[in-house]
Protein backbone atom coordinates (compact mmCIF):
# COMPACT_ATOMS: atom_id res chain seq x y z
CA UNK A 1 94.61 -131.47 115.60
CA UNK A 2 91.70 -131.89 117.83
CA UNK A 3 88.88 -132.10 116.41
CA UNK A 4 85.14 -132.47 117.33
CA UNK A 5 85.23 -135.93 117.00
CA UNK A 6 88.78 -135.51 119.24
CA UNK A 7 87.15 -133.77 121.51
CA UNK A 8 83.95 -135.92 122.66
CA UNK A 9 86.85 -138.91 122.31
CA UNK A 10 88.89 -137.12 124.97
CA UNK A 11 85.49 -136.57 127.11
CA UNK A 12 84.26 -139.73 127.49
CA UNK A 13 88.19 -141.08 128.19
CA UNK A 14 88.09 -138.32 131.12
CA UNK A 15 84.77 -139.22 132.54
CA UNK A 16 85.60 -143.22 132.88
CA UNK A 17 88.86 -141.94 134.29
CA UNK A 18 86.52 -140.06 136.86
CA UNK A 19 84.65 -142.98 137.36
CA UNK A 20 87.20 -145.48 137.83
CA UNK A 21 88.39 -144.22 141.54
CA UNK A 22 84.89 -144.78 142.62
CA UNK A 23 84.44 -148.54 141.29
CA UNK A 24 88.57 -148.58 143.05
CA UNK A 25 86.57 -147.72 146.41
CA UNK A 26 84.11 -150.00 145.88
CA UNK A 27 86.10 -152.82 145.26
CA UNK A 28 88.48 -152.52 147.93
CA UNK A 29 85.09 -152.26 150.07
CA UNK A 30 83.83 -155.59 149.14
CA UNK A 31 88.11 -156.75 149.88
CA UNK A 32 88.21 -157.86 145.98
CA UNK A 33 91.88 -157.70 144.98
CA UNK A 34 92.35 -155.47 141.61
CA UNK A 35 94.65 -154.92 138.79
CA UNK A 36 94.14 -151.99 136.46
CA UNK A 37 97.80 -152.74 134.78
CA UNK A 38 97.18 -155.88 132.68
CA UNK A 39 94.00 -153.59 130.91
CA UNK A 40 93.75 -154.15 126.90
CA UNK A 41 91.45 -154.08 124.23
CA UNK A 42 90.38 -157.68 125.63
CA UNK A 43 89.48 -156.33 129.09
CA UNK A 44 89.74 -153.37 131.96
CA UNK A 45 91.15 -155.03 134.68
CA UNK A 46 91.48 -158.20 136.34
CA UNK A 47 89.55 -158.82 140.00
CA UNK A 48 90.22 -161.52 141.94
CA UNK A 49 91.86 -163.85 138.99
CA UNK A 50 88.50 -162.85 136.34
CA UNK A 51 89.23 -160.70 133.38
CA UNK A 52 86.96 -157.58 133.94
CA UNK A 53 85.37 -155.14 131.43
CA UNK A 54 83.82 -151.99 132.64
CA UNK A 55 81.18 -150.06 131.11
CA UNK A 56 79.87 -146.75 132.49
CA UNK A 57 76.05 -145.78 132.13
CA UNK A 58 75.77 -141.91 132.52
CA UNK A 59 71.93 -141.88 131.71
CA UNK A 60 70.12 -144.62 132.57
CA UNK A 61 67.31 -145.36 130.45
CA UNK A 62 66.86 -148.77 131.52
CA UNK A 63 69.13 -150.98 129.34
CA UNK A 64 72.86 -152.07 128.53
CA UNK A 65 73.84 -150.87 125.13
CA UNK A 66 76.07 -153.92 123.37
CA UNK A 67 78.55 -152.18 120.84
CA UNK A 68 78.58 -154.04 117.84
CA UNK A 69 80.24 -151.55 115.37
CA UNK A 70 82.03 -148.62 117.13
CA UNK A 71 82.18 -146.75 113.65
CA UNK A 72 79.94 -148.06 110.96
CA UNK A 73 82.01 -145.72 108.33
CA UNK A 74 85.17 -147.65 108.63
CA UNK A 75 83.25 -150.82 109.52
CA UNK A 76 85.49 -150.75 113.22
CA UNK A 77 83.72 -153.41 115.05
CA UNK A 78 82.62 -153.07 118.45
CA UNK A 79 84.01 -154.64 122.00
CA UNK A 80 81.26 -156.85 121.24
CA UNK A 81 83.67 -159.17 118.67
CA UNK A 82 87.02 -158.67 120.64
CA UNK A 83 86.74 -158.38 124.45
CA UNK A 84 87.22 -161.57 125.95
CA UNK A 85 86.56 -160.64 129.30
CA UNK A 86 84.85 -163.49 131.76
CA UNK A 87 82.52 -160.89 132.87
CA UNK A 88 81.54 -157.53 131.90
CA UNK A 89 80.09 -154.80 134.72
CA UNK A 90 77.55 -152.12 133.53
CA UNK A 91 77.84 -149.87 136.25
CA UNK A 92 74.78 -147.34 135.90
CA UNK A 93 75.20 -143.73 137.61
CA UNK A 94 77.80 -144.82 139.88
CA UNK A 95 74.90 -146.42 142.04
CA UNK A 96 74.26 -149.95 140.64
CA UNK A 97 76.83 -152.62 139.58
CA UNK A 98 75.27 -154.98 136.92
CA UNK A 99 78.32 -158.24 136.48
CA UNK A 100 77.10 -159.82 133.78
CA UNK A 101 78.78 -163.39 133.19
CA UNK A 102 80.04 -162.27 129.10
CA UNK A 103 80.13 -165.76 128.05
CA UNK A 104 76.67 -166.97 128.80
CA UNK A 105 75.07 -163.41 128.34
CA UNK A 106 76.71 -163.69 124.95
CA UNK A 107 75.43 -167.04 123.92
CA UNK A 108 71.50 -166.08 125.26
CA UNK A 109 71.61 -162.81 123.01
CA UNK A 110 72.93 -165.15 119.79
CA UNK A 111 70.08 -167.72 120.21
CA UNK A 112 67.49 -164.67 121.10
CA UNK A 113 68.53 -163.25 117.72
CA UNK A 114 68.30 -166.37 115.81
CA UNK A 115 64.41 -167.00 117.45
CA UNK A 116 64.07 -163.68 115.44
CA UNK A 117 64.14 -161.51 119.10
CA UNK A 118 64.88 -158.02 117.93
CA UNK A 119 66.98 -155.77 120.05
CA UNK A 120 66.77 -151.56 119.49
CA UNK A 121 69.30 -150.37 117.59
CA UNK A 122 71.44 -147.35 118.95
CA UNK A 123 72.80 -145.31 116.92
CA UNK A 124 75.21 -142.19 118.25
CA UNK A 125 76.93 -139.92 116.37
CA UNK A 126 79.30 -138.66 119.16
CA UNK A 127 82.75 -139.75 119.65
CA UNK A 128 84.40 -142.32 117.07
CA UNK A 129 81.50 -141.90 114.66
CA UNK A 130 78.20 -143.67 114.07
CA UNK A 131 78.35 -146.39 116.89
CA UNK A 132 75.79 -149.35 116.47
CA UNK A 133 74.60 -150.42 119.68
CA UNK A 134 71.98 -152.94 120.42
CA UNK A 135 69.88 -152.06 123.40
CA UNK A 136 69.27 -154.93 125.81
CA UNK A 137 66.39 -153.92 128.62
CA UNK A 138 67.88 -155.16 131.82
CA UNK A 139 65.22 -156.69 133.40
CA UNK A 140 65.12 -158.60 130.35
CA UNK A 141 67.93 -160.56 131.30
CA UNK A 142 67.56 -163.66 132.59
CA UNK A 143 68.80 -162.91 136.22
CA UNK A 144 71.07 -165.89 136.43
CA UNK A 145 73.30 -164.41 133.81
CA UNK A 146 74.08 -161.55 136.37
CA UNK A 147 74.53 -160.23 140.03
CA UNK A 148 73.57 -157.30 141.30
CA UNK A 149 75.43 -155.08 143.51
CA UNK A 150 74.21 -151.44 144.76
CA UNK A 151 77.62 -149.16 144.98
């Protein structure tokens, strides 16, 4: 039965399948050899020999939102615990490309949270529930954790 909840589920898996062909182009402009066939829950794809995950900003207000719970209900943890991607790509209305080196990135956010740094909290109601995201401001982000690419 589709529900709702099945239904904004279905959207979002449409719209990164929309937005996939353009990061595709993109890639093969910079001559960075792809594979979308090895994607799992760990990762999206692997690019040039470095396990890739992909997130899509539609509205960009600025940040990166870090999933931490994907449905607080159920207590469904968030990519944050199981992707084990080597770098993560926040690509923001198709126009900016934000790789973010996952391991380090991860480690700064840890010790900002333990210095008592508080992130905003994100809740959404739409798709697998209520999804607790922590917003990270981008140009908070110490710029040698990431490179920059315009698409």
């Amino acid at each position: 039965m589709r529900t709702p909840t099945n239904l904004l589920i279905s959207e979002f898996v449409d719209k990164e399948e929309e937005s996939q062909p353009i990061m595709d182009r993109f890639y093969i402009s910079k001559g960075w050899e792809f594979n979308r066939d090895s994607a799992c829950k760990g990762w999206d794809l692997i690019l040039n020999d470095t396990k890739i995950e992909e997130k899509f900003i539609y509205n960009d207000c600025g940040n990166i939102l870090i999933e931490i719970l994907q449905d607080v209900i159920s207590f469904n943890r968030g990519w944050y615990y199981y992707t084990t991607a080597d770098r993560v790509f926040f690509i923001v209305t198709h126009r900016e490309l934000f790789s973010v080196n996952w391991p380090i990135f991860k480690e700064w956010l840890i010790d900002e949270m333990k210095q008592g740094r508080k992130f905003k909290p994100i809740i959404s109601v739409r798709g697998y529930g209520y999804t607790l995201n922590l917003a990270v401001m981008r140009n908070e982000i110490p710029t040698d954790m990431y490179k920059r690419f315009d698409l």
